[in-house]
Structure formats: structure tokens, C-alpha cells
Protein backbone atom coordinates (compact mmCIF):
# COMPACT_ATOMS: atom_id res chain seq x y z
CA UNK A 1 -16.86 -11.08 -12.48
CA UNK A 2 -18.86 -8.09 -13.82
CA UNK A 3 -19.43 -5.63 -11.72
CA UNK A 4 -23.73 -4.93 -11.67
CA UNK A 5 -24.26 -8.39 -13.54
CA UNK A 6 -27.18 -9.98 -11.73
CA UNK A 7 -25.51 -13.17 -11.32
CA UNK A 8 -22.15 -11.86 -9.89
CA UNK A 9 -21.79 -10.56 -6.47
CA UNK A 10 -21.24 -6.82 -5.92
CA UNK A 11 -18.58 -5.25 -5.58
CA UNK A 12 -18.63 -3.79 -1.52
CA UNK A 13 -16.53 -3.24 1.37
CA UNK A 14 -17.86 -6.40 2.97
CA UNK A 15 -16.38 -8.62 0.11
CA UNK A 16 -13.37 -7.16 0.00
CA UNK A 17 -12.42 -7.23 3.09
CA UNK A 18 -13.40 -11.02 3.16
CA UNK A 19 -11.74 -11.03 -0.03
CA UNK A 20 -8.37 -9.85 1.27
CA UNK A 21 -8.76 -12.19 4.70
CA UNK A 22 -7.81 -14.90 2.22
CA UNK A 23 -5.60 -13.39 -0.22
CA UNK A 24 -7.20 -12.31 -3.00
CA UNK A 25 -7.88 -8.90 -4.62
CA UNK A 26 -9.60 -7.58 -7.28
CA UNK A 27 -8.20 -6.35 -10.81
CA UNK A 28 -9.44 -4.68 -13.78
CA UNK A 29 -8.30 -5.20 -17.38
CA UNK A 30 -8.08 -1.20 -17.32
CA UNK A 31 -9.73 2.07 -16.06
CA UNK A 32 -12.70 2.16 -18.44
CA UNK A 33 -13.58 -1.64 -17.85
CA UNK A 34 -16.64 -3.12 -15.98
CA UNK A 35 -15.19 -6.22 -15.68
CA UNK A 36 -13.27 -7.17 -12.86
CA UNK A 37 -11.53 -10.57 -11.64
CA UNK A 38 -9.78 -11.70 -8.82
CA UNK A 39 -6.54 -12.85 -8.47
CA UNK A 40 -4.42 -15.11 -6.48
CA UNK A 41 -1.23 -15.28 -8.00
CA UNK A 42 0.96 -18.38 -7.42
CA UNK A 43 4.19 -15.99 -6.66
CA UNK A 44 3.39 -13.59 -4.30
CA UNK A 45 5.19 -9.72 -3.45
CA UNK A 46 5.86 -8.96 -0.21
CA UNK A 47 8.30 -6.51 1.21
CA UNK A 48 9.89 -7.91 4.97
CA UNK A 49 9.75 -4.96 7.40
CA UNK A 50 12.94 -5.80 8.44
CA UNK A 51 14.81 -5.78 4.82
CA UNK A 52 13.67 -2.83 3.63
CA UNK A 53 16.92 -1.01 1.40
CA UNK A 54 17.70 2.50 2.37
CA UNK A 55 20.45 3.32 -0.53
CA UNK A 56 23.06 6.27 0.33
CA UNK A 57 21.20 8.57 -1.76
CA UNK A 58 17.62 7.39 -0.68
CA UNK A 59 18.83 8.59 2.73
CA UNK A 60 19.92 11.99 1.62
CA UNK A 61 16.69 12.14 0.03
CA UNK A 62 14.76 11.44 3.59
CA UNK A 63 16.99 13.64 5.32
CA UNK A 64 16.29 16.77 3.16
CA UNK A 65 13.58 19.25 4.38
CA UNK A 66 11.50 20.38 1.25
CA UNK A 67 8.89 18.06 1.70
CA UNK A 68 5.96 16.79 4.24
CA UNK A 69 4.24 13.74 5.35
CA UNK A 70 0.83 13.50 5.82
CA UNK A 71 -1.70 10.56 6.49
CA UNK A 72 -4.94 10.08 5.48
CA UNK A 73 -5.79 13.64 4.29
CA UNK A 74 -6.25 13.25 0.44
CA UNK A 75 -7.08 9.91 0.47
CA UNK A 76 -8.97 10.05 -3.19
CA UNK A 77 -6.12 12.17 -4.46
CA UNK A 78 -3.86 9.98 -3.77
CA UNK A 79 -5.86 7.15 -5.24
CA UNK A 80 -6.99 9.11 -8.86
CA UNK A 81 -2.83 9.98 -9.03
CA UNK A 82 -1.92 5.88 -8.73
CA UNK A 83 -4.67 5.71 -11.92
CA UNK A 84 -3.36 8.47 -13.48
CA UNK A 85 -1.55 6.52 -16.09
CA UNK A 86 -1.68 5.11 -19.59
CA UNK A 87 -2.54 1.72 -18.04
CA UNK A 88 -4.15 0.97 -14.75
CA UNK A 89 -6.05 -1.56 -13.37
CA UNK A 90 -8.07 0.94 -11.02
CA UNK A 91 -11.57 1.42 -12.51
CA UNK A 92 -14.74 2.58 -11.01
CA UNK A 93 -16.48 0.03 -9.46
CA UNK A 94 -12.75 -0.20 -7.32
CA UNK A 95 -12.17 3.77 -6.71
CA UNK A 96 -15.95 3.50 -5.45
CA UNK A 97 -15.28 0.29 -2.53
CA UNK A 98 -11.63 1.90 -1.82
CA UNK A 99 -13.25 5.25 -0.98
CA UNK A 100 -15.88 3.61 1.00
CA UNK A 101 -12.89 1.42 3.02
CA UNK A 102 -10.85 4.43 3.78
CA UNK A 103 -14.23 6.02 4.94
CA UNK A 104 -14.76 2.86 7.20
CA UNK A 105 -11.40 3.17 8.27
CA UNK A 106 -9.79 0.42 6.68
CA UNK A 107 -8.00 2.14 3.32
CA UNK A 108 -5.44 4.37 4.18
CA UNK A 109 -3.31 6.78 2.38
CA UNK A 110 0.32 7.91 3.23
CA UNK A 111 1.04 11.15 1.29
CA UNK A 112 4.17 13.61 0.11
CA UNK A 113 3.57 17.05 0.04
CA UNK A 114 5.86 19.73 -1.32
CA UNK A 115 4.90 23.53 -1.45
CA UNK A 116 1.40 22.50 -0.88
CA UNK A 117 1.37 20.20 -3.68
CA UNK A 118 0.30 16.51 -3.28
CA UNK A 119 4.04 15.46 -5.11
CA UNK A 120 3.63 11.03 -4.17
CA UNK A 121 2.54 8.54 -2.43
CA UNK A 122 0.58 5.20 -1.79
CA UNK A 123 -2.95 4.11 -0.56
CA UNK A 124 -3.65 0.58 0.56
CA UNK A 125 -5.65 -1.71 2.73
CA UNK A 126 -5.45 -3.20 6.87
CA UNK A 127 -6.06 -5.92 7.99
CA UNK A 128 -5.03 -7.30 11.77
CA UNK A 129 -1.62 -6.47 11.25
CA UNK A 130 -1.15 -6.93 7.69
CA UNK A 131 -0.94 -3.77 5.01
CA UNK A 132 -2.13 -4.71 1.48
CA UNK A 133 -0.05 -1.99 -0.62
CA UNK A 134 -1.99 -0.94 -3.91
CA UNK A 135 -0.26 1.43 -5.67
CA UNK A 136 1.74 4.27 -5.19
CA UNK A 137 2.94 7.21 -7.52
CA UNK A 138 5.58 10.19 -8.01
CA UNK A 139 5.38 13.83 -9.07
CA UNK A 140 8.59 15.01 -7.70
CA UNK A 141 12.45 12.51 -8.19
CA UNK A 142 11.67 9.34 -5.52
CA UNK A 143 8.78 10.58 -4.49
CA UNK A 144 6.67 7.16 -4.51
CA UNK A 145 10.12 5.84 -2.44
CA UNK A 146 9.93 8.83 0.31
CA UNK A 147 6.15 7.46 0.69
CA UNK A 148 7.54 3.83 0.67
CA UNK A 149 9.50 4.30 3.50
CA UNK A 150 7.57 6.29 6.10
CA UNK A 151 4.84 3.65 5.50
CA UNK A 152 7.36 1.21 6.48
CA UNK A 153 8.58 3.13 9.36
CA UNK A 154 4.59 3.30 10.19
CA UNK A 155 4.38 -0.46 10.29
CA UNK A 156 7.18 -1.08 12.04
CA UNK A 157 6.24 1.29 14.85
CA UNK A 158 2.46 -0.10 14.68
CA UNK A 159 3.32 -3.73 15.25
CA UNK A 160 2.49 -4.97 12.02
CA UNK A 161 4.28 -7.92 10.38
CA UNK A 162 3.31 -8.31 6.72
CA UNK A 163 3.29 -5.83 3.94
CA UNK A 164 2.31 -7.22 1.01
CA UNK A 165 3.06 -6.15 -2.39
CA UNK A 166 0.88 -8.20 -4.58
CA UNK A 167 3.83 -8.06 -7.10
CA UNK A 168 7.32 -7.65 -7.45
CA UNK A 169 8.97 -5.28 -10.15
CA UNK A 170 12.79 -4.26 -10.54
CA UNK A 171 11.55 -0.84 -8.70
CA UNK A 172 10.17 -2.72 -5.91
CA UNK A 173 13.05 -5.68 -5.20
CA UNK A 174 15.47 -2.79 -5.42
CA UNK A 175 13.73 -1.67 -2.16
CA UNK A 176 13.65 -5.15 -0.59
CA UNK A 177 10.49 -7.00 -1.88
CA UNK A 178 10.37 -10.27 -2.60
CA UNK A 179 8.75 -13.40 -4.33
CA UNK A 180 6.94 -15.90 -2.13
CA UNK A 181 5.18 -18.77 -3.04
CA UNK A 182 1.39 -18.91 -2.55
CA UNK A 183 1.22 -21.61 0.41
CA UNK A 184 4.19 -18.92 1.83
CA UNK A 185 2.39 -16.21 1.67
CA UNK A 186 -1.09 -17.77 3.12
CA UNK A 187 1.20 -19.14 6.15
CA UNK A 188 2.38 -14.92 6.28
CA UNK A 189 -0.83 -13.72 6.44
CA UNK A 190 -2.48 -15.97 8.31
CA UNK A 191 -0.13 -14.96 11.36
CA UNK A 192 -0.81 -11.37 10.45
CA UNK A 193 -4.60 -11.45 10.55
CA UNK A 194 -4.92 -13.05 14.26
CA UNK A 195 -2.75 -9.76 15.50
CA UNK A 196 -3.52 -6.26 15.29
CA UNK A 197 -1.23 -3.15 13.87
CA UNK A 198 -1.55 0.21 14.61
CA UNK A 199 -1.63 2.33 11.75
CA UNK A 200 -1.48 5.22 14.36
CA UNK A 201 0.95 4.81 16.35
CA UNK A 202 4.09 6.69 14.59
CA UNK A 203 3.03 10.71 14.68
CA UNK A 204 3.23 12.36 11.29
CA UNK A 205 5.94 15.00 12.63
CA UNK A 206 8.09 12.30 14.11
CA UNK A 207 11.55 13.22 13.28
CA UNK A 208 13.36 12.09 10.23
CA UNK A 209 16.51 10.44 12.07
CA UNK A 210 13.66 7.86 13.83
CA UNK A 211 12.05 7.30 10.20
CA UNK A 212 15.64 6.20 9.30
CA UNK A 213 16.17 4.31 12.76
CA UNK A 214 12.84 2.16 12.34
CA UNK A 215 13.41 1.29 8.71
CA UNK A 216 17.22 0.68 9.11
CA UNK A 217 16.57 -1.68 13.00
CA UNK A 218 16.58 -5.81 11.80
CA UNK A 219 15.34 -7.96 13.94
């Protein structure tokens, strides 16, 4: 599909969403691109809420003070920071629809902030009470995995039941993600989109120790 070709649809908030409802996303071949394509992949990432890994020194990191969480607040920072590298699939035509979801209160950003600094994080997409992670990024040691884990704290607390990855990498199974197949993951997010998660319901200044309790809890 290229993006402004007469005969291809347009890229908007409407068709992603739709897009997402039965799982697929779009991709670019890189930032500068016009084309873009979807994708379905026949293994699918997903993280389980309930097997996320907190290592020993993840934990430390959690537990130290020198940093904040925030929600929402630099939503396009967050997402120019993910593309901020030699190779990204983020172009235009998806910055544009991802800015225009977060303003319709679909996209949302969680965000690490040190000394006033924007120093990680991850944007990504809702849907009932699934979370379609994107991409996330570090400026300070573990940032991206502080930002992992408060957004699964978030999802926990907000009733949600499928976080999907798109993907897997080493980075990611060493926090708990996983490969499913496609007829898996349809079957996962078809139970997610008939509920409803609360991307609100965890405050931003909850304490650290309940961070640690929500991700650490199995089922």
C-alpha cells in the first residue's frame, strides 16, 4: 500500500483501528518511505501479564528514586525517540495517524523522566482490553525496561489481558514475551476486544513497592 496512491486506501485512525481489531498493523520499509504494508505475521509476540521477569537487578533499578513516571504527557516525544534510529519502520504517514490516535484517545505513551529529561519509554495502541506495544526506547541504563514494567503494572491494575508485542527479540523474551502462533494469537485477542481495560486506573505516583507487587502477583 502507498500511502496518497489513488487506488490505495488512506492511511487514518478509522483504518487502523479496524486494522488492529483483526490483527494487523502497518509497517514501513524505513523512515523516509511512502510505502507502507501490513503485516500479519504467522508467529506472533506477546508478553503474558502474569509472566512478566523482574531480574534482581531490574528490581533495584525500580526501587531507586532518580527517576519519574509520567503518562501521556510527551506523547510525540516519545514517539520521534522510538524513530530515532539508524533503522525504523516509523515514517510519516504513521507518526501522522499515531498522533491523531493518541489525540482521540486511543495511542498512549508511558514515559521516564530523569532531571527533567524525557530519558525512555514506549507508546502504543488500546483496544477493549488489549495494548498493542509499538516501540519503546532508552536514554539512560534500562530505561526502555523501567517503562516496560510500569506499563505492565498499568495493565494489570486496568483489567486488561493481552499485551501484544508484535515480535519477539532476545531483549524482549528476557522480560517474558513469547511466540504464539497466528490462530493463538486471534483466539487472545479476540477475548481481549469484547472486554474493556482501563488505562487509568493505576495513578502515576502510585508507590514503587505496588509497581513491584502487580508485576510480580501470577494468577
Amino acid at each position: 500500500m502507498k500511502d496518497g496512491d489513488t487506488d490505495a486506501l488512506p492511511l487514518t485512525p478509522e483504518l487502523v483501528l479496524r486494522a488492529y481489531g483483526v490483527g494487523v498493523f502497518p509497517m514501513a520499509d524505513h523512515a523516509d518511505s511512502s510505502d507502507l504494508y501490513w503485516v500479519d505475521p504467522r508467529r506472533r509476540g506477546v508478553l503474558p501479564l502474569d509472566g512478566f521477569r523482574l531480574s534482581r537487578s531490574l528490581r533495584r533499578r525500580l526501587l531507586r528514586d532518580d527517576y519519574i513516571v509520567r503518562v501521556n504527557t510527551a506523547f510525540d516525544a516519545v514517539l520521534d525517540a522510538c524513530a530515532d534510529r539508524p533503522e525504523t519502520w516509523i515514517n510519516d504517514a504513521i507518526r501522522r495517524v499515531f498522533i491523531q490516535l493518541h489525540q482521540m484517545g486511543h495511542a498512549h505513551s508511558v514515559e521516564i523522566w530523569q532531571k527533567d529529561e524525557l530519558a525512555g519509554g514506549l507508546y502504543g495502541l488500546q483496544l477493549g482490553a488489549a495494548f498493542f506495544g509499538e516501540s519503546m526506547f532508552r536514554r539512560i541504563s534500562d530505561g526502555s525496561k523501567i517503562a516496560l514494567a510500569h506499563l505492565v503494572a498499568r495493565l494489570r491494575a486496568g483489567g486488561f489481558v493481552l499485551l501484544d508485542t508484535q515480535f519477539t527479540t532476545p531483549h524482549l523474551e528476557s522480560l517474558g514475551a513469547v511466540s504464539v502462533t497466528r490462530l493463538q494469537y486471534h483466539e487472545k485477542l479476540s477475548r481481549a476486544l469484547i472486554r474493556r481495560g482501563d488505562f487509568y486506573s493505576l495513578p502515576e505516583d502510585c508507590a514503587v513497592s505496588e509497581v513491584v507487587q502487580l508485576i510480580t502477583q501470577r494468577s
